[in-house]
Protein backbone atom coordinates (compact mmCIF):
# COMPACT_ATOMS: atom_id res chain seq x y z
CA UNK A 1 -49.69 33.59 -143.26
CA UNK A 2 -50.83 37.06 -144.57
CA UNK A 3 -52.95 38.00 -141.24
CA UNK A 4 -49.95 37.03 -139.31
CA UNK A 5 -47.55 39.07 -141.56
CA UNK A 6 -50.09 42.10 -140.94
CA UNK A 7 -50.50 41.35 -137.52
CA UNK A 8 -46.58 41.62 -136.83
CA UNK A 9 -46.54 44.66 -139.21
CA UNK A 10 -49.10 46.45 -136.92
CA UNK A 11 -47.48 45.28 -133.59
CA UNK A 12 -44.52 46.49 -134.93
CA UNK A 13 -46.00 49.92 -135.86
CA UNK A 14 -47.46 50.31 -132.46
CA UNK A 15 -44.45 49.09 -130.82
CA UNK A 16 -42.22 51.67 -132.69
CA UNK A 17 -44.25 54.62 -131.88
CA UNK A 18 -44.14 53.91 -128.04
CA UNK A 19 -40.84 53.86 -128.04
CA UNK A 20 -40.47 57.11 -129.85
CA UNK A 21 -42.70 58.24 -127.18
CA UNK A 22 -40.61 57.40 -124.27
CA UNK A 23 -38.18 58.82 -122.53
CA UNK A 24 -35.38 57.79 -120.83
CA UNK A 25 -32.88 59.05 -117.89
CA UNK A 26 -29.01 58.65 -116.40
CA UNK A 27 -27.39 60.56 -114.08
CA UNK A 28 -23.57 60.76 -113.31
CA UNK A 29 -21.70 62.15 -110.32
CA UNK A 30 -24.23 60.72 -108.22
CA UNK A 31 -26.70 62.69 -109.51
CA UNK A 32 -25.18 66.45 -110.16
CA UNK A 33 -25.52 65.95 -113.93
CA UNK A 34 -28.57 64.04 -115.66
CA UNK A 35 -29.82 63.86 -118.80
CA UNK A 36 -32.74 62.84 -120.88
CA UNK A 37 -33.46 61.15 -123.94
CA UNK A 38 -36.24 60.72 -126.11
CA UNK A 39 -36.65 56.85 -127.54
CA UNK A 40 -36.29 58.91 -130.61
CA UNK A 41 -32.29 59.16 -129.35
CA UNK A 42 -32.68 62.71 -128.95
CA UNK A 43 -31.06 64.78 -126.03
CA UNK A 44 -34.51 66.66 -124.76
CA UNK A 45 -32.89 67.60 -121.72
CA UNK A 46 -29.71 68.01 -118.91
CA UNK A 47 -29.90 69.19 -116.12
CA UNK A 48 -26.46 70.14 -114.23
CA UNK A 49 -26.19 70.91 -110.05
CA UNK A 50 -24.76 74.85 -110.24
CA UNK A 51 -22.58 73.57 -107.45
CA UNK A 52 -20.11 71.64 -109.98
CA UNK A 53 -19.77 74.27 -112.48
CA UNK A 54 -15.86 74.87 -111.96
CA UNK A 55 -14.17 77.21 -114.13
CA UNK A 56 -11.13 75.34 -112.42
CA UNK A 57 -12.37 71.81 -113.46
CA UNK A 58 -14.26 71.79 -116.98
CA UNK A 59 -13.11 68.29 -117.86
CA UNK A 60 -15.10 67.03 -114.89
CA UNK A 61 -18.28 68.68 -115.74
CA UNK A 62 -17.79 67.43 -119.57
CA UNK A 63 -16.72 63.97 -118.50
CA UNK A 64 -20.13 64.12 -116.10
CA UNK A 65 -22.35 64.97 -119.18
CA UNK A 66 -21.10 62.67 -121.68
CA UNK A 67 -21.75 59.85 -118.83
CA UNK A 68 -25.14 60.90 -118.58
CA UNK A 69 -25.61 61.44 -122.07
CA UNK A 70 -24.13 57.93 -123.37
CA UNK A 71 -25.94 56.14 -120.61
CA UNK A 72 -29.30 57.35 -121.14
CA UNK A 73 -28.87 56.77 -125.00
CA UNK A 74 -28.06 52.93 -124.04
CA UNK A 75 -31.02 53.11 -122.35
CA UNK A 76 -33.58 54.26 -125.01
CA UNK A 77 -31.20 51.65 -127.36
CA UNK A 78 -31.44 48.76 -125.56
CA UNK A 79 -35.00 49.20 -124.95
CA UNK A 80 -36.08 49.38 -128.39
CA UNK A 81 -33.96 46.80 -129.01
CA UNK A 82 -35.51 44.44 -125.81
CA UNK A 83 -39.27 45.47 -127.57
CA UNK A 84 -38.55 44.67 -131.25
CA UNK A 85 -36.73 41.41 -130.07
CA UNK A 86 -39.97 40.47 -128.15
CA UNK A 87 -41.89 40.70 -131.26
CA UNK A 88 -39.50 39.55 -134.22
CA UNK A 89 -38.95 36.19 -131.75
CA UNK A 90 -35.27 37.49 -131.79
CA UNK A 91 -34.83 37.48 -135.51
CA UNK A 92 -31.82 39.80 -136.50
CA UNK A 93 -34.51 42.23 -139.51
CA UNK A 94 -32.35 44.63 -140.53
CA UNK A 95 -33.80 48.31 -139.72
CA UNK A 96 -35.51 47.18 -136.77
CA UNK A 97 -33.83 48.15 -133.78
């Protein structure tokens, strides 16, 4: 029962520092605004297409970013959720994920 408690612990160990390692991407606005995020949920980067910078329409561009922004941090969420599920066998740990 130990082994397979350190087992787990290592998988898990692994497992959490590949997914702090990834990265993951959304656009919005078919693709004018996009944004990635480290599996550390961390904004590393947006990109925005100079052609919808609108002095005349700001709430577009901010409604564009926080699309990309929210998706892409569902992304790296649900994937470290989808990897810690595979290896807890679904059990609800809190902490993990």
């Amino acid at each position: 029962m130990l082994r397979q408690a350190q087992k787990l612990q290592q998988q898990m160990m692994k497992a959490q520092e590949e997914l702090e390692n990834a990265s993951h991407q959304a656009s919005a606005g078919g693709g004018v605004v996009t944004a990635v995020v480290s599996g550390k949920m961390r904004l590393d980067s947006l990109a925005i297409n100079p052609e919808v910078i609108s002095p005349d329409d700001v709430e577009m561009l901010q409604d564009l970013v926080l699309a990309a922004v929210n998706e892409a941090l569902e992304k790296s969420q649900k994937a470290a959720n989808d990897r810690m599920g595979t290896l807890t066998g679904g059990l609800n740990i809190p902490g993990l994920g």
